[in-house]
N, C-alpha and C. Protein backbone atom coordinates (compact mmCIF):
# COMPACT_ATOMS: atom_id res chain seq x y z
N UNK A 1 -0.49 8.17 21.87
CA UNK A 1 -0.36 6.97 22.68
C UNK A 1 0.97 6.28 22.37
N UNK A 2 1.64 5.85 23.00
CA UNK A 2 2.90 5.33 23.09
C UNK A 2 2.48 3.65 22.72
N UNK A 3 3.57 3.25 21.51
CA UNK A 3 3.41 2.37 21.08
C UNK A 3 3.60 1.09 21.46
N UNK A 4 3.15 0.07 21.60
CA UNK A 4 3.01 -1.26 22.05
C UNK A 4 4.77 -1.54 22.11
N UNK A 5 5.53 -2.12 22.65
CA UNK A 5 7.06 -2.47 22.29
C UNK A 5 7.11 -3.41 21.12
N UNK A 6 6.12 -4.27 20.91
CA UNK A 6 5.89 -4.93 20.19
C UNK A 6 6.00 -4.17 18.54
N UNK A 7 5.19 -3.15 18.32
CA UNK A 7 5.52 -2.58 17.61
C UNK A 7 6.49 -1.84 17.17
N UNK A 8 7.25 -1.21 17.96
CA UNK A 8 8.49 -0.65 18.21
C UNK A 8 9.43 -1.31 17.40
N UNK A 9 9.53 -2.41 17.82
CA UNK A 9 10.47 -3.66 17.04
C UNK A 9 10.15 -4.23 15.70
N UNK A 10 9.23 -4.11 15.24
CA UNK A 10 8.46 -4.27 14.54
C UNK A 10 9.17 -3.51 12.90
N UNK A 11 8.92 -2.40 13.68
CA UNK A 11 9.22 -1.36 13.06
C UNK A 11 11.09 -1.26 12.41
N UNK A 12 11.64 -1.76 13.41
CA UNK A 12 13.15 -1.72 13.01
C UNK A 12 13.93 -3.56 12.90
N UNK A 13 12.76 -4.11 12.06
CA UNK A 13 13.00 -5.20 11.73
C UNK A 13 12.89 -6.36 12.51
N UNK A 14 12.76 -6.41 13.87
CA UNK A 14 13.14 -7.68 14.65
C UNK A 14 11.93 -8.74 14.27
N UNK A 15 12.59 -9.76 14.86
CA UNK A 15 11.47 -11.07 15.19
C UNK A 15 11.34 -11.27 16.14
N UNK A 16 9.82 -11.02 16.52
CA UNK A 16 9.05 -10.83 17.57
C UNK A 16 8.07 -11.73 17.71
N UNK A 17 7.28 -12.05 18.76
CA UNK A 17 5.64 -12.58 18.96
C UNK A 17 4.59 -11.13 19.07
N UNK A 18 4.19 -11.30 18.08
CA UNK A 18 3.15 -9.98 17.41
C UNK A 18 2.11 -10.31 17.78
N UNK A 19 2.09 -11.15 18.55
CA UNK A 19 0.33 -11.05 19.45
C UNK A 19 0.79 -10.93 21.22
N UNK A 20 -0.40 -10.68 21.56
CA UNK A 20 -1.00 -10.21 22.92
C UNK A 20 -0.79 -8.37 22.78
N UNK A 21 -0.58 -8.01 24.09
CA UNK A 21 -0.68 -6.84 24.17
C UNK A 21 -1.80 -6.17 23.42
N UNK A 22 -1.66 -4.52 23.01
CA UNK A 22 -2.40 -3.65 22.48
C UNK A 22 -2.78 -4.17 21.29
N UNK A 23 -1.78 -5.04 20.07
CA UNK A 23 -1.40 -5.27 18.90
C UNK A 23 -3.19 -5.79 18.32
N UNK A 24 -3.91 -6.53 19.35
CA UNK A 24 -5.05 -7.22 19.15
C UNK A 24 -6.31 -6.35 18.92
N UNK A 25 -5.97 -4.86 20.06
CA UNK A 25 -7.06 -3.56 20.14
C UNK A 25 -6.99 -2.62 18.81
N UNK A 26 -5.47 -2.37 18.02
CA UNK A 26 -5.26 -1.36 17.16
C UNK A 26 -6.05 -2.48 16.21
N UNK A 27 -5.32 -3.82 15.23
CA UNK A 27 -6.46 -4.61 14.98
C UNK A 27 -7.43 -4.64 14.11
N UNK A 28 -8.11 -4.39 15.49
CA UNK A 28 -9.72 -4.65 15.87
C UNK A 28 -10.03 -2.98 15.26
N UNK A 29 -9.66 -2.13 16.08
CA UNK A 29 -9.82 -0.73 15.48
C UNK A 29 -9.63 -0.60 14.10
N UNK A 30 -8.82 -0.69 13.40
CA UNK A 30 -8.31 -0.27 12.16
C UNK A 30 -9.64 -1.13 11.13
N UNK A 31 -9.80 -3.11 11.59
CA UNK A 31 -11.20 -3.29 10.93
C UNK A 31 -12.48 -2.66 11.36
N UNK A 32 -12.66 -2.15 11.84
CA UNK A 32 -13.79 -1.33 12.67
C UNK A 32 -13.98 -0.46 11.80
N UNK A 33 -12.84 0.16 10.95
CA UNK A 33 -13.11 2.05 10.63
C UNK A 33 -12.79 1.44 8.82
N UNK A 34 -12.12 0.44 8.62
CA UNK A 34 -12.18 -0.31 6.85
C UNK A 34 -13.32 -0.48 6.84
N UNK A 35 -14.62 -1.08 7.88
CA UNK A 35 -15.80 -1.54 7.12
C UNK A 35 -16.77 -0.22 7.63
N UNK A 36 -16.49 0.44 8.16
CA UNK A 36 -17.41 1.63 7.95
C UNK A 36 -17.12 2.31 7.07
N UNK A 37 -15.59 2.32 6.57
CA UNK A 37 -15.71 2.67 5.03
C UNK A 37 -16.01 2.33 3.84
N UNK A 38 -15.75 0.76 3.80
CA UNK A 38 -16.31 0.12 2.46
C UNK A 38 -17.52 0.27 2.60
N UNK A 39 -18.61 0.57 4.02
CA UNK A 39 -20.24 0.27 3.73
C UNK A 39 -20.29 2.18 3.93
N UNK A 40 -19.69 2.61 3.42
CA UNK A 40 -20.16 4.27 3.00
C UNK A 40 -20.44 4.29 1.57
N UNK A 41 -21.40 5.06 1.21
CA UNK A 41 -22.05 5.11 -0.04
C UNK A 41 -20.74 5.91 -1.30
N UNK A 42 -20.75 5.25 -2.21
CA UNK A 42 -19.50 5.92 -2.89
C UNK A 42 -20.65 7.73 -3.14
N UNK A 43 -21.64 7.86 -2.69
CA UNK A 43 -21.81 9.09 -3.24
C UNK A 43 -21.60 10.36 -1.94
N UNK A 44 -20.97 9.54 -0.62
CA UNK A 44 -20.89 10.34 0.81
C UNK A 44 -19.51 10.54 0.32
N UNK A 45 -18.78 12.09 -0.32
CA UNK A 45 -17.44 11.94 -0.57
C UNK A 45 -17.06 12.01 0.43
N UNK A 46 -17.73 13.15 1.34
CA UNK A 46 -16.78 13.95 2.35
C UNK A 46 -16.99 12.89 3.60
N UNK A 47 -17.87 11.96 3.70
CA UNK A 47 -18.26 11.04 4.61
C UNK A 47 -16.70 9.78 4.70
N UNK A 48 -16.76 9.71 3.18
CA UNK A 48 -15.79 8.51 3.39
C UNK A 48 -14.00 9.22 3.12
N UNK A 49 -14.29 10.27 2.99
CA UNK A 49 -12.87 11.18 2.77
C UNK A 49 -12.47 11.14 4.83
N UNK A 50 -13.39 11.61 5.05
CA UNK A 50 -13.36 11.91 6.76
C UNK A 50 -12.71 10.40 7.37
N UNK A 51 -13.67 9.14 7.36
CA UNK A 51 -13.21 8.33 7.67
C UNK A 51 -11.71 7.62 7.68
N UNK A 52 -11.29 7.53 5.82
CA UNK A 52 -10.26 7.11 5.37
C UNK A 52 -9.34 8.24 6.45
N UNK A 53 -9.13 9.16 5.95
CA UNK A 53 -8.26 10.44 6.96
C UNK A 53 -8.00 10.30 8.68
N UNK A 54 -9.66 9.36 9.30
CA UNK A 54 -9.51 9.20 10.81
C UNK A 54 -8.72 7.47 10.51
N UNK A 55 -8.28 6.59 9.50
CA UNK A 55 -7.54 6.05 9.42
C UNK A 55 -6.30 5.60 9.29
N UNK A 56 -5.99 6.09 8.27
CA UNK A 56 -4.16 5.92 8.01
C UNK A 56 -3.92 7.38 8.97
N UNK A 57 -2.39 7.31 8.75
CA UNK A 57 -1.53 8.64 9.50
C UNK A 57 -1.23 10.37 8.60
N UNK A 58 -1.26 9.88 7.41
CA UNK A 58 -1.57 10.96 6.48
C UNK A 58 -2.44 10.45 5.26
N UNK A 59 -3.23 11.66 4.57
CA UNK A 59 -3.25 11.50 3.22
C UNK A 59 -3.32 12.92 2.68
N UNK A 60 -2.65 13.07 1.48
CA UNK A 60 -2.50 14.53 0.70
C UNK A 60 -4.26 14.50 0.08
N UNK A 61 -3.75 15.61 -0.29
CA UNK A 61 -5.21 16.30 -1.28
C UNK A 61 -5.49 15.76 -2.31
N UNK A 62 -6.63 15.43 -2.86
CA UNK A 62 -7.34 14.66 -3.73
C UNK A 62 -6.93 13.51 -3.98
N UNK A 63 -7.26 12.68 -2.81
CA UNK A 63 -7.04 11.28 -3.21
C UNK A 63 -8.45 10.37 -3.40
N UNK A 64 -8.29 9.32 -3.90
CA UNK A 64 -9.60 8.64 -4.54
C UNK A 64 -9.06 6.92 -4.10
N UNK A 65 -10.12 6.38 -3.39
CA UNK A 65 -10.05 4.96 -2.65
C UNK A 65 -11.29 4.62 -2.74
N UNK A 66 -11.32 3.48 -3.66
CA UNK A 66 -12.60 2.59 -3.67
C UNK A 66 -12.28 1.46 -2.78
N UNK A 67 -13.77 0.89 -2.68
CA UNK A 67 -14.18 -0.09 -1.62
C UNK A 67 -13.72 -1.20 -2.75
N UNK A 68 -13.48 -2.83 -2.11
CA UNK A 68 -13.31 -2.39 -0.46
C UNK A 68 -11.62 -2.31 -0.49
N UNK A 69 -11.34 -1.62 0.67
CA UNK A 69 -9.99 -1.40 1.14
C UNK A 69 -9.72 -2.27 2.56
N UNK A 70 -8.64 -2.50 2.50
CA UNK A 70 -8.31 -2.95 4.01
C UNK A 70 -6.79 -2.41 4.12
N UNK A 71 -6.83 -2.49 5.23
CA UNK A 71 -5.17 -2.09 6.20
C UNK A 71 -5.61 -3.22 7.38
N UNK A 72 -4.11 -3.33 7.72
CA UNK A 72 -4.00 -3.58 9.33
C UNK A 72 -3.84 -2.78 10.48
N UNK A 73 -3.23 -1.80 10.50
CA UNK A 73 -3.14 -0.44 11.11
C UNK A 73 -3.33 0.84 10.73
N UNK A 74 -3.34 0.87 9.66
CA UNK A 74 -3.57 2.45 9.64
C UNK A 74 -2.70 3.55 10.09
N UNK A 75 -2.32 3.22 11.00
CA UNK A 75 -1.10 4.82 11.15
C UNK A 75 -0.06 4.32 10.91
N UNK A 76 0.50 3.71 10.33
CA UNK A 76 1.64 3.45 9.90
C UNK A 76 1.83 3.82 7.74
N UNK A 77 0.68 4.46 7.57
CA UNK A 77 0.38 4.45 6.35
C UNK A 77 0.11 5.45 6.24
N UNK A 78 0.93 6.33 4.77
CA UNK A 78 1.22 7.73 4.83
C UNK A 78 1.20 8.07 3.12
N UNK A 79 0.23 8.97 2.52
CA UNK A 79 0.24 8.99 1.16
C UNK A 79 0.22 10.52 0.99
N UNK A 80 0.82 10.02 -0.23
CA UNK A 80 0.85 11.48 -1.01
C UNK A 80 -0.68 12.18 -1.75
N UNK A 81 -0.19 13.29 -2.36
CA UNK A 81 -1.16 14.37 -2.92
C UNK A 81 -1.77 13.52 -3.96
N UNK A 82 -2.88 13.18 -4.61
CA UNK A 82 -3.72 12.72 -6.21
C UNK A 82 -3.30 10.90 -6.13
N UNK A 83 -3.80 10.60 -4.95
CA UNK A 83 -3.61 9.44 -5.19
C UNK A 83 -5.08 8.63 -5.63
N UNK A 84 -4.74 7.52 -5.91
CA UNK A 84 -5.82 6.65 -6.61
C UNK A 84 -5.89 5.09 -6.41
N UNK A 85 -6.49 4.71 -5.48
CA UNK A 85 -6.63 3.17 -4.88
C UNK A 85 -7.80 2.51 -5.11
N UNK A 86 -7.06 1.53 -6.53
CA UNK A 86 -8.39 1.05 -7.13
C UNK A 86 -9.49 0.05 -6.45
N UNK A 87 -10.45 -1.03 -6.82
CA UNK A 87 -11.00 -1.89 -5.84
C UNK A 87 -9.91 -3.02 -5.23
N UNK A 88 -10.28 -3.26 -4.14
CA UNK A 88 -9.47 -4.56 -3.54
C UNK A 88 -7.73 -4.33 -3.08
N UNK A 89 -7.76 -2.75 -2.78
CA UNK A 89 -6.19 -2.63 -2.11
C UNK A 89 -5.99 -2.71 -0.73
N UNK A 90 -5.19 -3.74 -0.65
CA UNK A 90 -4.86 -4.48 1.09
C UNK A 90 -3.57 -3.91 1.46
N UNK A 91 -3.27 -3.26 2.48
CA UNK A 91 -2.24 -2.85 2.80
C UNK A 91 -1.63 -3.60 4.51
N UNK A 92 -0.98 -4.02 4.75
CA UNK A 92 -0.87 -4.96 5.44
C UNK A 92 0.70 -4.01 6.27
N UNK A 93 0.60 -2.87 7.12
CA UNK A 93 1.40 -2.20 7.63
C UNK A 93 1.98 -2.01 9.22
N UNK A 94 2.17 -3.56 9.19
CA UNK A 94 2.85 -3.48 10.20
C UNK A 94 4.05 -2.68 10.56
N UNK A 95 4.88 -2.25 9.44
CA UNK A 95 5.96 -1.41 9.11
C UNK A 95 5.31 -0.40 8.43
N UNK A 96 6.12 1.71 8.79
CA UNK A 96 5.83 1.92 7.82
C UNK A 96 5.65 1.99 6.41
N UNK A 97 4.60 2.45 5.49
CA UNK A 97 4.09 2.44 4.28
C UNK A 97 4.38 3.89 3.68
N UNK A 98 5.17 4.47 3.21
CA UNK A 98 4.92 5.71 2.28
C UNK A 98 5.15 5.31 0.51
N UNK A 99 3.94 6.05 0.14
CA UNK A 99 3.60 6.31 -1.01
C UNK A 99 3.70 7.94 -1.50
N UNK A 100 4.28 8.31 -2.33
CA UNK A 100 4.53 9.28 -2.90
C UNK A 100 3.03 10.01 -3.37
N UNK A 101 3.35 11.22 -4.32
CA UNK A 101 2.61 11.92 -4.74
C UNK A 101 1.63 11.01 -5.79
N UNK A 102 0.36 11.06 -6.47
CA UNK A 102 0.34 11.50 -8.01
C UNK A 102 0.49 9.71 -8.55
N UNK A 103 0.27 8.37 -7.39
CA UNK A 103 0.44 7.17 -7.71
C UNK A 103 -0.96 6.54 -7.93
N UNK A 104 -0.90 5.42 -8.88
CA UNK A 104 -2.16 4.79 -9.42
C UNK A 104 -1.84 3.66 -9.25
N UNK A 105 -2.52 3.20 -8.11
CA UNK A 105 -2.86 1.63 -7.71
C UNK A 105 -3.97 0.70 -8.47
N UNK A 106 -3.93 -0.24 -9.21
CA UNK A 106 -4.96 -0.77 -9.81
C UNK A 106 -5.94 -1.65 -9.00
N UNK A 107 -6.51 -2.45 -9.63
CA UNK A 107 -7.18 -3.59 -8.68
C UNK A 107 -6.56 -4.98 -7.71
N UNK A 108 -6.85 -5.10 -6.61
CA UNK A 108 -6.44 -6.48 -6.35
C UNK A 108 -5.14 -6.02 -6.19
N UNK A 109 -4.59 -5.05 -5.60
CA UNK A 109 -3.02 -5.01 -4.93
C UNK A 109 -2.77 -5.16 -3.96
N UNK A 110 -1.98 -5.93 -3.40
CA UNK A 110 -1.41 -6.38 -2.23
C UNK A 110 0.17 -5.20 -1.88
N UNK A 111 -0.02 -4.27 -0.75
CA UNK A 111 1.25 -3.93 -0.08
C UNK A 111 1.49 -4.45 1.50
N UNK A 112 2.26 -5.22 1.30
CA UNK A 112 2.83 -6.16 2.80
C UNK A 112 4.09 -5.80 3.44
N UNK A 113 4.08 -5.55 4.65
CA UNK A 113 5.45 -4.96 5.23
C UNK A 113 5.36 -6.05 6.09
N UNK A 114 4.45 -6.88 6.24
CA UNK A 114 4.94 -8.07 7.80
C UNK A 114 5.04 -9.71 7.07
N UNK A 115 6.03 -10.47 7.46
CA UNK A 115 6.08 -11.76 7.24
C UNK A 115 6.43 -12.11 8.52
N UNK A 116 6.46 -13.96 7.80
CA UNK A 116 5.91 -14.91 9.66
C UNK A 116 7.35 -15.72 8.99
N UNK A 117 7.84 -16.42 10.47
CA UNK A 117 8.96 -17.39 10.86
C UNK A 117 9.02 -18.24 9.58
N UNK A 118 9.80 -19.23 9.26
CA UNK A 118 9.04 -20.50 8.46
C UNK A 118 8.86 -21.42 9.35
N UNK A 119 9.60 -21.81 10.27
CA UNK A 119 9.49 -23.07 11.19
C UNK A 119 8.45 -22.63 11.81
N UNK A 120 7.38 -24.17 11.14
CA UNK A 120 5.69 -24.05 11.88
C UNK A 120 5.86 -23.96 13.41
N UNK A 121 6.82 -24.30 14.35
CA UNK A 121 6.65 -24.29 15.88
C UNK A 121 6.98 -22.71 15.95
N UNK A 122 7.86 -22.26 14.81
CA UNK A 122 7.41 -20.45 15.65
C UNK A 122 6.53 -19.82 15.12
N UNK A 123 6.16 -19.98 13.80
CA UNK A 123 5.30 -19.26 13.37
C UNK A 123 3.56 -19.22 13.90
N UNK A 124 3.71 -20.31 14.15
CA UNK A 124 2.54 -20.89 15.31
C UNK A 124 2.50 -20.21 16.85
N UNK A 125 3.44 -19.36 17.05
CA UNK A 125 3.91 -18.84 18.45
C UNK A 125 3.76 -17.87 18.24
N UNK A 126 3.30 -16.94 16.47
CA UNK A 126 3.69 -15.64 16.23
C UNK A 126 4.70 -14.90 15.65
N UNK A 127 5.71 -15.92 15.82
CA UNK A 127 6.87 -14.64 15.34
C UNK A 127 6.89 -14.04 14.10
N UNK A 128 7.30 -13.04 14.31
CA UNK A 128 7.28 -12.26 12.79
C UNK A 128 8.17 -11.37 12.46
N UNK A 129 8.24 -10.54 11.34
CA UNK A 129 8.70 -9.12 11.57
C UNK A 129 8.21 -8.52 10.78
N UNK A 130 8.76 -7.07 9.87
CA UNK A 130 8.55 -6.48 9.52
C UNK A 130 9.45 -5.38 8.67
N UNK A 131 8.98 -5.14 7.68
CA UNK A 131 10.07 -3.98 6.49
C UNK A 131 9.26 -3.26 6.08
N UNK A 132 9.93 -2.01 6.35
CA UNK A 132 9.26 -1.03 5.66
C UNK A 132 8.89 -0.85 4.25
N UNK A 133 8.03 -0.42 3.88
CA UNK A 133 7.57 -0.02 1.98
C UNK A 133 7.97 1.06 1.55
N UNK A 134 8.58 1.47 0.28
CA UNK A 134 8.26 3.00 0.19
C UNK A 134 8.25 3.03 -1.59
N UNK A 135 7.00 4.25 -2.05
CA UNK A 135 6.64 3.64 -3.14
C UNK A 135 6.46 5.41 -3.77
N UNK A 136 8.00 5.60 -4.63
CA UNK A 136 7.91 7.31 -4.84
C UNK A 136 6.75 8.02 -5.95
N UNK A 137 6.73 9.12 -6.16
CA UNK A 137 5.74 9.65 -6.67
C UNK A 137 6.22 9.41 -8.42
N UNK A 138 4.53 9.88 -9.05
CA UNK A 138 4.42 9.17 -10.41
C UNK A 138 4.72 8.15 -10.58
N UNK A 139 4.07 6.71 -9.20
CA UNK A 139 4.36 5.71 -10.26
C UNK A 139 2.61 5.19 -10.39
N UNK A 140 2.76 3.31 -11.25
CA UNK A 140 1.43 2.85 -11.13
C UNK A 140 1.61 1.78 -10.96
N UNK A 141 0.87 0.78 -10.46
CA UNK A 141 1.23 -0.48 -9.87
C UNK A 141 -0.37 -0.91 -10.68
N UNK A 142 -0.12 -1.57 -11.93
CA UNK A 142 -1.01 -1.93 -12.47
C UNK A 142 -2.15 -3.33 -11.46
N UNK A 143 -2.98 -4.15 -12.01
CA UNK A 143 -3.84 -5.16 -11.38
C UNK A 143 -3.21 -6.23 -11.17
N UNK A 144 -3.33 -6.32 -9.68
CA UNK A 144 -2.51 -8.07 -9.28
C UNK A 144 -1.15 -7.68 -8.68
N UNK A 145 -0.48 -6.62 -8.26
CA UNK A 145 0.31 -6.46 -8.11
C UNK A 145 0.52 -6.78 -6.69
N UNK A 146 1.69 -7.33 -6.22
CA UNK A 146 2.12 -8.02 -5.06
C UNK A 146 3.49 -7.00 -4.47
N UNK A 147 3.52 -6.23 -3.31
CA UNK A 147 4.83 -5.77 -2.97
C UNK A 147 5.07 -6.45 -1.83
N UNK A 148 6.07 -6.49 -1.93
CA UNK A 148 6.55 -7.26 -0.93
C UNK A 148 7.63 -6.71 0.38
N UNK A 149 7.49 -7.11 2.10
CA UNK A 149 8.59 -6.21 3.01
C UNK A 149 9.51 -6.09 2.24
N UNK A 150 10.08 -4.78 2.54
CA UNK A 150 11.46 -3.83 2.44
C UNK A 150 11.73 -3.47 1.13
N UNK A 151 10.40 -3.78 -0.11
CA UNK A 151 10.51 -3.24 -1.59
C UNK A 151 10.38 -1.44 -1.42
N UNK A 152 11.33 -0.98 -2.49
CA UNK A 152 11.00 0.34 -2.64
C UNK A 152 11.06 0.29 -3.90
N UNK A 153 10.20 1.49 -4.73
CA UNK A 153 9.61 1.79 -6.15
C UNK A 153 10.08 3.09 -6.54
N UNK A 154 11.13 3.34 -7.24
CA UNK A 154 11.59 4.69 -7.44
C UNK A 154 10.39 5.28 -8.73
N UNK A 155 10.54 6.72 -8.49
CA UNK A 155 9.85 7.69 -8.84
C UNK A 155 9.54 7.11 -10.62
N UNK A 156 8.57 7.53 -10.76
CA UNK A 156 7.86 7.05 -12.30
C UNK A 156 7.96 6.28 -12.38
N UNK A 157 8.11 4.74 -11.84
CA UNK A 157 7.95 3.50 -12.46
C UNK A 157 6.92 2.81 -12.66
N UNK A 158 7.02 2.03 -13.60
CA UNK A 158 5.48 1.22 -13.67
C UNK A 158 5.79 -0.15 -13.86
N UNK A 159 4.89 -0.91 -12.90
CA UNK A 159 4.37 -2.20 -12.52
C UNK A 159 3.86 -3.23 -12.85
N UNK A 160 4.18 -4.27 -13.83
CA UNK A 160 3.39 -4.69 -15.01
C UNK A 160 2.30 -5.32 -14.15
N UNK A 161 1.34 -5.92 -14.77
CA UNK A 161 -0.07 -6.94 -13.97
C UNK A 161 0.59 -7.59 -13.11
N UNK A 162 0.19 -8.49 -12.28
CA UNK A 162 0.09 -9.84 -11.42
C UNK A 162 2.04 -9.70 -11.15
N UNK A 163 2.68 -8.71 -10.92
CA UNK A 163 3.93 -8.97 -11.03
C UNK A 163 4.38 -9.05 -9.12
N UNK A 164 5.28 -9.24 -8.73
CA UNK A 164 5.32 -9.93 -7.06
C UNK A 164 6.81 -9.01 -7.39
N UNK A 165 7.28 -7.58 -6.13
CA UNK A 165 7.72 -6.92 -5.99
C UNK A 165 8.50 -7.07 -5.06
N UNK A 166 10.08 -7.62 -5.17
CA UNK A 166 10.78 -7.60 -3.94
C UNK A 166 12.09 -6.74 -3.86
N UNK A 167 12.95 -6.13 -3.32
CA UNK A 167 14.44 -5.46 -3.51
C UNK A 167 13.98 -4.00 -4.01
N UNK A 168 14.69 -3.48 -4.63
CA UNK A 168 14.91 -1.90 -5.20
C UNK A 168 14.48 -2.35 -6.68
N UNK A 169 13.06 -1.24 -7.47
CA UNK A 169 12.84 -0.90 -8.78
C UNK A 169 13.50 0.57 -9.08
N UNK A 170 14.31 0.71 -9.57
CA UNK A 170 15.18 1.82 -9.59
C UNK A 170 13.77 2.86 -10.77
N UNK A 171 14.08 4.02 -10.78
CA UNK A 171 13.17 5.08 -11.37
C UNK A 171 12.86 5.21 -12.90
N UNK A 172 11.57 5.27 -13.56
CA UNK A 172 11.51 5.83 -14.46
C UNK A 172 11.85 4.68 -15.40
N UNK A 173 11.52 3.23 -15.11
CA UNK A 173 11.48 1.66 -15.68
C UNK A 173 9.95 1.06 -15.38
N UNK A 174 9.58 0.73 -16.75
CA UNK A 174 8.65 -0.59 -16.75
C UNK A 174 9.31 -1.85 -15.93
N UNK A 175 8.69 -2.40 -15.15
CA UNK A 175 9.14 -3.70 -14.62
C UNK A 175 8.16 -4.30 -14.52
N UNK A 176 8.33 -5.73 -14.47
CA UNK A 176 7.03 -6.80 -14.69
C UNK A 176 7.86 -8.23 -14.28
N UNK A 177 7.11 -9.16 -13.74
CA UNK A 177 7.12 -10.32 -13.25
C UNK A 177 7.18 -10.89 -11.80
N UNK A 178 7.52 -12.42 -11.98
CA UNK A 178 7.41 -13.42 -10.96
C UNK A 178 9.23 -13.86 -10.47
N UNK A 179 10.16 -12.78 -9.77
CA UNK A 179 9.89 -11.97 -8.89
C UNK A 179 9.95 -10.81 -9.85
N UNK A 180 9.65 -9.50 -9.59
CA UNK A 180 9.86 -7.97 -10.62
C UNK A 180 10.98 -8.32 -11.26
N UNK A 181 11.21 -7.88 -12.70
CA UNK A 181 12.46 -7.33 -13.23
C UNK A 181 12.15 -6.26 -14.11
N UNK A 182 13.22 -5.69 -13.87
CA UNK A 182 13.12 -4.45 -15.10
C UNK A 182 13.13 -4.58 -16.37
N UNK A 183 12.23 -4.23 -17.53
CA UNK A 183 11.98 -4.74 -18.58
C UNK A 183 13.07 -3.81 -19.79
N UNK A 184 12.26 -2.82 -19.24
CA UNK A 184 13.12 -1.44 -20.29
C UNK A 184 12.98 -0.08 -19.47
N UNK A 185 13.61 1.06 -19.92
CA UNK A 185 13.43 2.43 -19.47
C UNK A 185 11.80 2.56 -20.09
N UNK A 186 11.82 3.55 -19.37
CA UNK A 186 10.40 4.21 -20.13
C UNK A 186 11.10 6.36 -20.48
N UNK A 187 10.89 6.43 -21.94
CA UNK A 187 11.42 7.36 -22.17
C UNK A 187 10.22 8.20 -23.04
N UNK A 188 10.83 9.25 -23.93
CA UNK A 188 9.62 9.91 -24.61
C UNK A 188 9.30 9.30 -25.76
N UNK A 189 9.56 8.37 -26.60
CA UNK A 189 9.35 6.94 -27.14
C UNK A 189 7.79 6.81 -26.80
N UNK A 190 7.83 6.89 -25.31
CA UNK A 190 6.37 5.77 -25.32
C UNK A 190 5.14 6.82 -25.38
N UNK A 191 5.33 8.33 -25.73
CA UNK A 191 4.21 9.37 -25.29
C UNK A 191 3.68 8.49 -26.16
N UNK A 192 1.78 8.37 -25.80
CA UNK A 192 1.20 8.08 -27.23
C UNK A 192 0.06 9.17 -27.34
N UNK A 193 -0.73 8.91 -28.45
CA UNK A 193 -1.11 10.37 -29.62
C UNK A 193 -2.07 10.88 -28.57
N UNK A 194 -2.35 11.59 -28.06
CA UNK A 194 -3.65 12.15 -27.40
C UNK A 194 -4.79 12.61 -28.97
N UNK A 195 -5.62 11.68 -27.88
CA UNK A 195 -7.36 12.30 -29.17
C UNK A 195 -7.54 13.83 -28.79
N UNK A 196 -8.41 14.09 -29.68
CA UNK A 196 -9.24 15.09 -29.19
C UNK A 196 -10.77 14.73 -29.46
N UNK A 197 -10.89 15.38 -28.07
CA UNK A 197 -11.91 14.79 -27.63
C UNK A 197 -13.48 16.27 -28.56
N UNK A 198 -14.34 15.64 -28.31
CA UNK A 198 -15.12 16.62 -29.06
C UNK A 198 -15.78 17.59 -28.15
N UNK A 199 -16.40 18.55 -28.38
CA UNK A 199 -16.81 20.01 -27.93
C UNK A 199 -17.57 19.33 -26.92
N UNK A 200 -17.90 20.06 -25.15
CA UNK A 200 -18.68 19.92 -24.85
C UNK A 200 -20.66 19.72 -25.08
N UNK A 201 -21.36 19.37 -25.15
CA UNK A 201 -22.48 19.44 -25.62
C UNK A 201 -23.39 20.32 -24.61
């Protein structure tokens, strides 16, 4: 189906009025198919694997999404292979969303690609726009984490708690805070001891 113009623009940044048209039907659809997934039994894998899949635009092999989840659209949202979306991940994709391979989302994460006007007479009218996300493989976006339009997350990085994500996290850095900063590299320093675990019983 050929996309709303609304979306179109959307997509390559403009400020637009993001209501009327189709924008109200996709929506409506996309909450339609989030709450038939959060009310699927976590023990229906292939039930709620099917669903999530008739939702977003891709997802790789073995991924794991607990309830509840929300999106705004859904096809604009594209994940990689072994992903892991802990409780309470909102993805808000008015712009596209790619997520890499092999990433661990914690609880209570917010990914947002759409913001509104500030002047209440437009924002009240709708206007908005939109930035794309893109979030590379091996990273983790620990609990509370906030991304914000047009953030990208280079490959292995990690996300401290409650930290609010805006600009470029360059690769293979701890970053943490109110807005992100990079704290330190993360190198082979931080392996820590693996147990061993005891014999099957």
């Amino acid at each position: 189906m050929e996309k709303d113009i609304r979306f179109r623009l959307l997509d390559e940044g403009k400020w637009v009025c993001g209501w009327g048209g189709s924008v109200g039907d996709e929506l409506q659809r996309a909450s339609g198919l989030c709450f038939e997934f959060n009310s699927t039994h976590p023990s229906d894998v292939s039930g709620r694997e099917r669903l999530f899949r008739s939702l977003v635009a891709e997802a790789g092999d073995g991924f794991t999404v607990h309830s509840p989840f929300r999106c705004d659209l859904g096809w604009n949202i594209r994940i990689g292979r072994n992903f892991t979306g802990n409780f309470g991940l909102c993805i808000l994709d008015e712009a596209p969303v790619r997520i890499g391979d092999n990433v661990f989302i914690g609880p209570n994460c917010t990914i947002a690609t759409i913001t509104h006007a500030l002047l209440a007479e437009q924002r009240n009218r709708g206007i908005m726009a939109a930035r794309p996300v893109e979030i590379g493989d091996n990273v983790w976006l620990a609990a509370g984490v906030t991304v914000l339009p047009g953030a990208r997350i280079g490959d292995g990085a990690v996300i401290g708690a409650g930290s609010v994500v805006s600009g470029t996290i360059p690769p293979r850095v701890l970053a943490a805070g109110i807005p992100c900063r990079v704290i330190r590299d993360i190198t082979d320093a931080d392996r820590v001891e693996e147990a061993t675990l005891p014999p099957e019983m």
